[in-house]
C-alpha atoms as a PDB file:
ATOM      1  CA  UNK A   1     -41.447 -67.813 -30.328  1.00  0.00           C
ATOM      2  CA  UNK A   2     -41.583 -71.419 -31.011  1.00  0.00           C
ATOM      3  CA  UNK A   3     -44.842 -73.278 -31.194  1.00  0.00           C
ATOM      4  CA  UNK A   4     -43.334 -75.925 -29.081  1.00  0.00           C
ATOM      5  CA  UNK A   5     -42.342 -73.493 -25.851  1.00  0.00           C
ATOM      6  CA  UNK A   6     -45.745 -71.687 -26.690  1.00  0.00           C
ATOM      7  CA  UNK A   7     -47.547 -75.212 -26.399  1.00  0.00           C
ATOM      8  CA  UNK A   8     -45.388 -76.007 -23.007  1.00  0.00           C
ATOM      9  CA  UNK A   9     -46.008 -73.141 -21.329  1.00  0.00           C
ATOM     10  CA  UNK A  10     -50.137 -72.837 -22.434  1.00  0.00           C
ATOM     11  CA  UNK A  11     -50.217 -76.580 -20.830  1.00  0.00           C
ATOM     12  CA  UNK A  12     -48.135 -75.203 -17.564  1.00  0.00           C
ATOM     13  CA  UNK A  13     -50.850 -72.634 -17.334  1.00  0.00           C
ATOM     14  CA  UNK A  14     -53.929 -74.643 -18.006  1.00  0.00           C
ATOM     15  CA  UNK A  15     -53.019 -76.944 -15.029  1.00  0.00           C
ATOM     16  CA  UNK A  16     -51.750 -74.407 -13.065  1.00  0.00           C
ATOM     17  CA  UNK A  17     -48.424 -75.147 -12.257  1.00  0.00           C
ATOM     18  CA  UNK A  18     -48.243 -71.142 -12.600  1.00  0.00           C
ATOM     19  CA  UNK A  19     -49.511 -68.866 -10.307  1.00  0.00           C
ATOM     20  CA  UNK A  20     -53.293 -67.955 -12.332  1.00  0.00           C
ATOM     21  CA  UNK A  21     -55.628 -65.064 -10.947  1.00  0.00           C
ATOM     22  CA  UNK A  22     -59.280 -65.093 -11.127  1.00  0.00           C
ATOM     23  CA  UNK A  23     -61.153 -63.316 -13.857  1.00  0.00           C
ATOM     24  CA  UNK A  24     -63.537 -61.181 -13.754  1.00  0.00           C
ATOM     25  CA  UNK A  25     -65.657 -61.927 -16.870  1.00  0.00           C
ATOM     26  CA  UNK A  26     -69.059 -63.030 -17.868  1.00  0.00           C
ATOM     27  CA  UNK A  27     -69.381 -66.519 -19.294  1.00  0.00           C
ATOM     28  CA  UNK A  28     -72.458 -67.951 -20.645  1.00  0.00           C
ATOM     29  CA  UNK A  29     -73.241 -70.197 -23.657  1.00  0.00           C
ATOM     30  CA  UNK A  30     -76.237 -70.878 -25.740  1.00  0.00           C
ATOM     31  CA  UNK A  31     -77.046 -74.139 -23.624  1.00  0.00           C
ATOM     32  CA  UNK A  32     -76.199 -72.912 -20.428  1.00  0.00           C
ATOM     33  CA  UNK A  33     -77.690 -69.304 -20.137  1.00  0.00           C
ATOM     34  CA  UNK A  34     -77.643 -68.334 -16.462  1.00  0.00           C
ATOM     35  CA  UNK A  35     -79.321 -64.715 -15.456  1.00  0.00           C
ATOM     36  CA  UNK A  36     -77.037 -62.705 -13.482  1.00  0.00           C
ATOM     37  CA  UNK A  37     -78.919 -59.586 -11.728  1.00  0.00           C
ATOM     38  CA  UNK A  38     -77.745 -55.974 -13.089  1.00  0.00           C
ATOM     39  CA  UNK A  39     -74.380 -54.843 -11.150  1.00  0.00           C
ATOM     40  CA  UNK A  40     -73.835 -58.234  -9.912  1.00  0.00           C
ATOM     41  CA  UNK A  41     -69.962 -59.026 -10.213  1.00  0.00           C
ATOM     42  CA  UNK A  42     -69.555 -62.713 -11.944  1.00  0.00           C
ATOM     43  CA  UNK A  43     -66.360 -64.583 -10.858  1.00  0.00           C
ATOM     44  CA  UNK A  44     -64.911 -66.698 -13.243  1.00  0.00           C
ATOM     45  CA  UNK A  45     -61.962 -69.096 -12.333  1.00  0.00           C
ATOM     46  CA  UNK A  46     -58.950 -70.228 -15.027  1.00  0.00           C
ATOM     47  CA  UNK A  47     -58.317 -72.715 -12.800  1.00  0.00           C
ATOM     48  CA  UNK A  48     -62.078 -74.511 -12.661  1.00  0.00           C
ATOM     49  CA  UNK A  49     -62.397 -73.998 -16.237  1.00  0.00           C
ATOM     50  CA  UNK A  50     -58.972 -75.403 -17.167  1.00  0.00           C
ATOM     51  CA  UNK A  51     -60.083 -78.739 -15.269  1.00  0.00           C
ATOM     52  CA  UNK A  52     -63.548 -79.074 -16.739  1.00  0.00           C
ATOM     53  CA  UNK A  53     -63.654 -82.498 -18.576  1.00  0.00           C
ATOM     54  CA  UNK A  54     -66.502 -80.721 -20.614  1.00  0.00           C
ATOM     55  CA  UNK A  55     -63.525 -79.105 -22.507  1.00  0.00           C
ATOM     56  CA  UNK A  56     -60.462 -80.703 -22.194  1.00  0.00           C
ATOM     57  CA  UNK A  57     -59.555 -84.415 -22.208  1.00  0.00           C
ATOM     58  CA  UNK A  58     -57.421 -85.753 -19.161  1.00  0.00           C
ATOM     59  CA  UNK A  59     -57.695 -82.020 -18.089  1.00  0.00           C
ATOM     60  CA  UNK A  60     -55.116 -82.512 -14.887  1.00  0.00           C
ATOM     61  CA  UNK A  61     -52.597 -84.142 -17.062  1.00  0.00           C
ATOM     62  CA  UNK A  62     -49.709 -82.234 -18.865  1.00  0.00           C
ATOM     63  CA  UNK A  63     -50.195 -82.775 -22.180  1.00  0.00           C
ATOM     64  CA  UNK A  64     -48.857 -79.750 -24.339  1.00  0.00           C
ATOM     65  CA  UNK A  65     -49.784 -81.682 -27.852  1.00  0.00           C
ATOM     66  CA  UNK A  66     -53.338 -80.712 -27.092  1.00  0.00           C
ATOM     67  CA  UNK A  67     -52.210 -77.419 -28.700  1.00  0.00           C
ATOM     68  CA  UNK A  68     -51.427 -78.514 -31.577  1.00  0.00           C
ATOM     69  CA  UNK A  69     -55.135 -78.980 -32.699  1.00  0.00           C
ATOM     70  CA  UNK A  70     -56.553 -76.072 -30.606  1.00  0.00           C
ATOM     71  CA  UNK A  71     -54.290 -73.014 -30.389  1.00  0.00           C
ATOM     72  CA  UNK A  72     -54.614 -70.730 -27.462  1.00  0.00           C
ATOM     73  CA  UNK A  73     -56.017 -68.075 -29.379  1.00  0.00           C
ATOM     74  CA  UNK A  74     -59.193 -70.322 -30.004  1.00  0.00           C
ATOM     75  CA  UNK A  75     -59.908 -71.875 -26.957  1.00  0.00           C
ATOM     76  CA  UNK A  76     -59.482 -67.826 -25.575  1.00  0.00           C
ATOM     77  CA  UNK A  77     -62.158 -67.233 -28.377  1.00  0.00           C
ATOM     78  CA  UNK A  78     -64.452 -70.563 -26.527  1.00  0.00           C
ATOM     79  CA  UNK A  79     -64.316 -68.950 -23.204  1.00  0.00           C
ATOM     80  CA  UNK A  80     -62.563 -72.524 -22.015  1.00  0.00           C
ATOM     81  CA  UNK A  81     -58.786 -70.556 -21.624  1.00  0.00           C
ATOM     82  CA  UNK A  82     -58.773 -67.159 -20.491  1.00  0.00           C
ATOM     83  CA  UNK A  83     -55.448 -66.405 -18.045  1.00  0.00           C
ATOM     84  CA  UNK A  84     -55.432 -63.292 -18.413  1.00  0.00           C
ATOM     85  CA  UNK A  85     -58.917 -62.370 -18.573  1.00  0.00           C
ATOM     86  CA  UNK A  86     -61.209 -61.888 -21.707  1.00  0.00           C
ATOM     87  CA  UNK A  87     -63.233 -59.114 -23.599  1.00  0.00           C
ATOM     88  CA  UNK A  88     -62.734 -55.436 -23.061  1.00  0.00           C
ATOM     89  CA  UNK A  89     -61.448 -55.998 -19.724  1.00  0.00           C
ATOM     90  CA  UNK A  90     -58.501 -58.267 -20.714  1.00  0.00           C
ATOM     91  CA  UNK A  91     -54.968 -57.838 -19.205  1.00  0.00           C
ATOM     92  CA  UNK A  92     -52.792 -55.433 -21.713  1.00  0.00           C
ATOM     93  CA  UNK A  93     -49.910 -56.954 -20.522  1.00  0.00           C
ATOM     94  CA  UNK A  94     -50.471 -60.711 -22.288  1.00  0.00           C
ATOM     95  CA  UNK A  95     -48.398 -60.170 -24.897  1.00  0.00           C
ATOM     96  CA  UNK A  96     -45.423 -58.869 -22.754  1.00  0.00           C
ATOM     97  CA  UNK A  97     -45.883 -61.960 -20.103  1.00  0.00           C
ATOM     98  CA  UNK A  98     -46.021 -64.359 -23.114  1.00  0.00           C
ATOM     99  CA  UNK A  99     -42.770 -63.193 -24.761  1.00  0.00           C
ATOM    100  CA  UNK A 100     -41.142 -62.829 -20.760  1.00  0.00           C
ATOM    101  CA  UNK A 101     -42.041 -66.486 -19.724  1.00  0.00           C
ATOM    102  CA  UNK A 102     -41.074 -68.206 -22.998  1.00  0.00           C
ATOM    103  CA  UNK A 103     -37.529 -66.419 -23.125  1.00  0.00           C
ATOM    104  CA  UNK A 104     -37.231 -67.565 -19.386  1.00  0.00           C
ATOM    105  CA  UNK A 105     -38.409 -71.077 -19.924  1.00  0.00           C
ATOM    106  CA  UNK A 106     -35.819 -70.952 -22.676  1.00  0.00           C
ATOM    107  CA  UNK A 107     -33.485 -69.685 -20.651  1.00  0.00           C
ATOM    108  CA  UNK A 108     -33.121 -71.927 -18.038  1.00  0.00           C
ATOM    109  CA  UNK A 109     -34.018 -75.163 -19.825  1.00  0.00           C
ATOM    110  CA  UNK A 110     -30.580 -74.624 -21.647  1.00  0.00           C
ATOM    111  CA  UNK A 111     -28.831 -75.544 -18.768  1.00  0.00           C
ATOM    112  CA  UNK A 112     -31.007 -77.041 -16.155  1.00  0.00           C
ATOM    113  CA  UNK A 113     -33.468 -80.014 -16.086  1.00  0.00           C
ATOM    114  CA  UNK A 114     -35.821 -80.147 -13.211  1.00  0.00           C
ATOM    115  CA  UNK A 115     -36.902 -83.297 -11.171  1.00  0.00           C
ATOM    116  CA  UNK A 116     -39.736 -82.980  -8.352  1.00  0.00           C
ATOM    117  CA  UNK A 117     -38.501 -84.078  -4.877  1.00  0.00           C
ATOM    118  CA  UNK A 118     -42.363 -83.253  -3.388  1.00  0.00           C
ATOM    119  CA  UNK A 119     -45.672 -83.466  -4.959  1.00  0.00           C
ATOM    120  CA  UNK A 120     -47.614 -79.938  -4.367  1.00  0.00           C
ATOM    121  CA  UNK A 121     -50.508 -79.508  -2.726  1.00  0.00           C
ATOM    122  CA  UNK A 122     -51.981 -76.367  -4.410  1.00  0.00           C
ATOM    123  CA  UNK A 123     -54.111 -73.596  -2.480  1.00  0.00           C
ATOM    124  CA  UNK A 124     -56.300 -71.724  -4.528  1.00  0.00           C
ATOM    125  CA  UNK A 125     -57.034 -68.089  -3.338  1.00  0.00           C
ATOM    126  CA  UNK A 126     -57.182 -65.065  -5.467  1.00  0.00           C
ATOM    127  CA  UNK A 127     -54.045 -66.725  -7.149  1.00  0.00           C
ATOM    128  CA  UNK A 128     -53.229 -70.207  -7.184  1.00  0.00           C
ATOM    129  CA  UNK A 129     -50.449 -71.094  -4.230  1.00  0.00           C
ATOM    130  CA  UNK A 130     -48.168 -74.421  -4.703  1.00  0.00           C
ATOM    131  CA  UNK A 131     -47.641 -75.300  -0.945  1.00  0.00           C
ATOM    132  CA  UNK A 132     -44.545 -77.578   0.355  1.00  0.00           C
ATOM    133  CA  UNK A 133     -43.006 -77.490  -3.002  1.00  0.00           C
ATOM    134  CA  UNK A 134     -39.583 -78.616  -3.607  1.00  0.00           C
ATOM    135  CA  UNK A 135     -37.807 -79.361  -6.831  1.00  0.00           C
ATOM    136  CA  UNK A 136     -33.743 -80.588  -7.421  1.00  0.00           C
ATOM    137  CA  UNK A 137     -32.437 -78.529 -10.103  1.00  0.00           C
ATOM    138  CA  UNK A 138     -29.807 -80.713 -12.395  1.00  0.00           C
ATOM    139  CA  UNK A 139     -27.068 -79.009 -14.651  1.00  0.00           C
ATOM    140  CA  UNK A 140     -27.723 -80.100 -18.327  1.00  0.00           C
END
C-alpha cells in the first residue's frame, strides 16, 4: 500500500466522508481524568474526536499531508484516531478494511475523477449518514 492512498483515505476517515461507528472505549488522559462508575458503558465518538481542534489543526478540512508527520498508527496510540475501536476490544477486521478500501480507492481513481454536484449534510447516528448527496462521476 502506498503511503499516499494510506494518507488519503486516513484523512477521508478522520472527517468522515466514510460511514464511522461509535466506539466503545474508555478515554481518559493524565489532565483530564473523569470517574466513570463500575459497569457504566463509556461512549466514545471517531467523529467528535476527529473534529477536536485540541488535536488536529483545521480539523474539518481535508488535508491528507497531516499524515505525513503523524502516522495513523500513533495518533491510534494518542487515543485522538480510533475508527475501528481501540484496546482489547478493537475491530479484527482493520487490517482487511484497510487493504479493501485502498485497492478500491485505487481502483476507481484509475478511471474516474469525482466532482460534488451537492454539499452533504451529514446525520450522525450509530454511523455517520451523508444525506442529499450527489456526486458527477467523470471518465479519466
Amino acid at each position: 500500500m502506498t503511503p499516499l492512498t494510506r494518507t488519503r483515505i486516513a484523512a477521508l476517515v478522520l472527517i468522515g466522508l466514510v460511514l464511522l461507528g461509535l466506539a466503545y472505549v474508555k478515554l481518559a488522559t493524565a489532565e483530564e481524568t473523569v470517574s466513570v462508575p463500575k459497569g457504566a458503558l463509556v461512549l466514545v465518538s471517531p467523529y467528535v474526536a476527529g473534529r477536536d481542534p485540541r488535536y488536529w489543526q483545521e480539523p474539518a478540512e481535508f488535508i491528507p499531508e497531516r499524515w505525513e508527520s503523524q502516522s495513523v498508527k500513533e495518533a491510534g496510540q494518542k487515543n485522538i484516531y480510533f475508527p475501528f475501536g481501540g484496546g482489547v476490544r478493537r475491530c479484527i477486521g482493520e487490517s482487511f478494511a484497510w487493504t479493501e478500501a485502498i485497492l478500491l480507492l485505487a481502483t476507481i481513481a484509475q478511471r474516474w475523477t469525482f466532482k460534488p454536484v451537492t454539499v452533504p449534510k451529514l446525520e450522525p447516528r450509530i454511523t455517520l449518514r451523508p444525506l442529499n448527496f450527489c456526486a458527477r462521476a467523470e471518465r479519466r
